[in-house]
C-alpha atoms as a PDB file:
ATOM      1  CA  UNK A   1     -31.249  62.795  13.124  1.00  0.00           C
ATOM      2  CA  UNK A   2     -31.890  63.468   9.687  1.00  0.00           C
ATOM      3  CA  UNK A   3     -32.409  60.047   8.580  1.00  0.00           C
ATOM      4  CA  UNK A   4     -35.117  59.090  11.699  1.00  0.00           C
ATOM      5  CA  UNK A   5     -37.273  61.373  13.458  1.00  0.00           C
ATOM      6  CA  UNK A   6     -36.274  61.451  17.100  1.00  0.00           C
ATOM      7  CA  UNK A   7     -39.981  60.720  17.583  1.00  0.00           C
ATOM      8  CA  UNK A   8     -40.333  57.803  15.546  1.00  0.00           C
ATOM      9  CA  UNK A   9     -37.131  56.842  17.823  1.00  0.00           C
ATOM     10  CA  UNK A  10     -39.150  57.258  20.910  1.00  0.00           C
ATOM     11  CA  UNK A  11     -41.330  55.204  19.712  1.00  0.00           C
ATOM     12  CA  UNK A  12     -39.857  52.236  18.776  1.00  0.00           C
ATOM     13  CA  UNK A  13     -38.360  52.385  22.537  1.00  0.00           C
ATOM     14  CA  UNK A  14     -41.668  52.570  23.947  1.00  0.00           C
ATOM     15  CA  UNK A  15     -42.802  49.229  22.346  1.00  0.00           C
ATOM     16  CA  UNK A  16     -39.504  47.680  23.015  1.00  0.00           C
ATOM     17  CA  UNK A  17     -39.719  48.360  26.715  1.00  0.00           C
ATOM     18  CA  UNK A  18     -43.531  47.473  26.544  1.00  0.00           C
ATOM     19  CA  UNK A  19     -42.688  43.770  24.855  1.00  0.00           C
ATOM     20  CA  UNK A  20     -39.815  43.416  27.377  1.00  0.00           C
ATOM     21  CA  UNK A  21     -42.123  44.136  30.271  1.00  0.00           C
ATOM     22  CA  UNK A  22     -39.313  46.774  31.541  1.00  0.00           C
ATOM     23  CA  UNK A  23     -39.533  48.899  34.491  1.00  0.00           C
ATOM     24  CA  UNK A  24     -38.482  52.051  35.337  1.00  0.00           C
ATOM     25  CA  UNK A  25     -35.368  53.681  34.098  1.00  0.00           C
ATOM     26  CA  UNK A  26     -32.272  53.929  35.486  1.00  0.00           C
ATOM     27  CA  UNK A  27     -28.434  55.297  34.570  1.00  0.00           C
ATOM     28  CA  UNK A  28     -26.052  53.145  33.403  1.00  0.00           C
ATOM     29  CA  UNK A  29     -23.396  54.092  31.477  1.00  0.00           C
ATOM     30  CA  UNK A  30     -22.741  57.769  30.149  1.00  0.00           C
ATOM     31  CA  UNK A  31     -25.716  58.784  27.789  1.00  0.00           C
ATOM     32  CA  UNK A  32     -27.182  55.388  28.658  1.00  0.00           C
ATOM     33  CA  UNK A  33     -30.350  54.465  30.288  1.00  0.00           C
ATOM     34  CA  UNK A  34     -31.029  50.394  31.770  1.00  0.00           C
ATOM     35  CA  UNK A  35     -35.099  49.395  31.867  1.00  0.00           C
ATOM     36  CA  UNK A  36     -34.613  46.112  33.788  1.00  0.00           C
ATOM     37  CA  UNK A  37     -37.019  43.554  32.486  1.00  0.00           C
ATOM     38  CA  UNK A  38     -39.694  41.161  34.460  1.00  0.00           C
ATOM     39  CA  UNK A  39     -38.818  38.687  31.875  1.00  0.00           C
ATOM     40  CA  UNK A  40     -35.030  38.817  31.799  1.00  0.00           C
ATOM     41  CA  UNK A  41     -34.678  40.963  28.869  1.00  0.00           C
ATOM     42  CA  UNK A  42     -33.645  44.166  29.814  1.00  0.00           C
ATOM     43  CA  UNK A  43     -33.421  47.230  27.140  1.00  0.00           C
ATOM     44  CA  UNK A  44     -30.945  50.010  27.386  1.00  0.00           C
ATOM     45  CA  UNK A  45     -31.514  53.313  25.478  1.00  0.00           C
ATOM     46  CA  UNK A  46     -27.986  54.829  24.395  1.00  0.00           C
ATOM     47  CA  UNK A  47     -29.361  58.530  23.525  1.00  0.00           C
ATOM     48  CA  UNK A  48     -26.657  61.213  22.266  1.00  0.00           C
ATOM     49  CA  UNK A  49     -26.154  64.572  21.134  1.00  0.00           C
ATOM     50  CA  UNK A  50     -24.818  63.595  17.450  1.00  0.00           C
ATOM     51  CA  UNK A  51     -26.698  62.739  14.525  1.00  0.00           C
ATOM     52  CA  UNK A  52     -26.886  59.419  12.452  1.00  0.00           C
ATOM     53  CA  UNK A  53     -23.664  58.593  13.513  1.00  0.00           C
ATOM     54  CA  UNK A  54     -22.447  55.259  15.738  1.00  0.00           C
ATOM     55  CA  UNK A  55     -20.595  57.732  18.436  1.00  0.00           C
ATOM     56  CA  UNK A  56     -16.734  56.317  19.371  1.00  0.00           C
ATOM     57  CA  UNK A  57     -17.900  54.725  22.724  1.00  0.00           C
ATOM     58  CA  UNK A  58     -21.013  52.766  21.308  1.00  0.00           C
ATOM     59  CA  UNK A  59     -19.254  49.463  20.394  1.00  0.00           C
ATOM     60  CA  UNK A  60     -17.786  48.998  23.898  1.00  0.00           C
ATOM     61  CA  UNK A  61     -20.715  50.237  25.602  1.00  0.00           C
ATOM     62  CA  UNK A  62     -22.648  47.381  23.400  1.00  0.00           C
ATOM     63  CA  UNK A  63     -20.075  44.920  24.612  1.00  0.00           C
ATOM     64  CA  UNK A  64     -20.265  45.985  28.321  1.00  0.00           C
ATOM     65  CA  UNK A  65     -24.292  45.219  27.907  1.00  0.00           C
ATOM     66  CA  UNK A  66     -24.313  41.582  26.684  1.00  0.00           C
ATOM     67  CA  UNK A  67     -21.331  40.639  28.930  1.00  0.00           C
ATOM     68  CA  UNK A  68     -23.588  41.967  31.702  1.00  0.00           C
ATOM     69  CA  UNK A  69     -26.892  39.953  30.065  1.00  0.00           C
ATOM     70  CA  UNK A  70     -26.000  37.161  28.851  1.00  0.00           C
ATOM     71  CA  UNK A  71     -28.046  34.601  28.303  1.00  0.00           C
ATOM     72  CA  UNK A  72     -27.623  31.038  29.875  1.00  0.00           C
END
C-alpha cells in the first residue's frame, strides 16, 4: 500500500487486538483472520494481495461479521 505502510498496518492491529483482549488467531473467511475477544469484541484482520483498494468481496465479508457479532 502506497498510501499506509503495511507496518504501520500491523500495528494498529496489534493495539486493536491488545484493547480487545483477543486471543489467538484463527481463519475465517478467505483472506480473513477472527481474534475472538475475552470481552466480547472480537477483531478480524481482512489482509489482501491488492493495494489501497476496498477488494469486491469486502462489503459482504463486513456484513457477514456484524451479523455474526452483534451486539445485544
Amino acid at each position: 500500500d502506497p498510501l499506509v505502510k503495511f507496518e504501520w498496518q500491523k500495528r494498529t492491529m496489534e493495539a486493536l487486538r491488545k484493547l480487545n483482549q483477543c486471543g489467538d488467531g484463527q481463519p475465517w473467511e478467505k483472506l480473513c483472520t477472527l481474534y475472538p475477544s475475552k470481552i466480547g469484541t472480537p477483531v478480524v484482520t481482512y489482509i489482501h494481495p491488492g493495494r489501497h483498494e476496498i477488494p469486491p468481496g469486502a462489503p459482504a465479508t463486513i456484513v457477514k461479521f456484524f451479523k455474526e457479532h452483534a451486539q445485544p
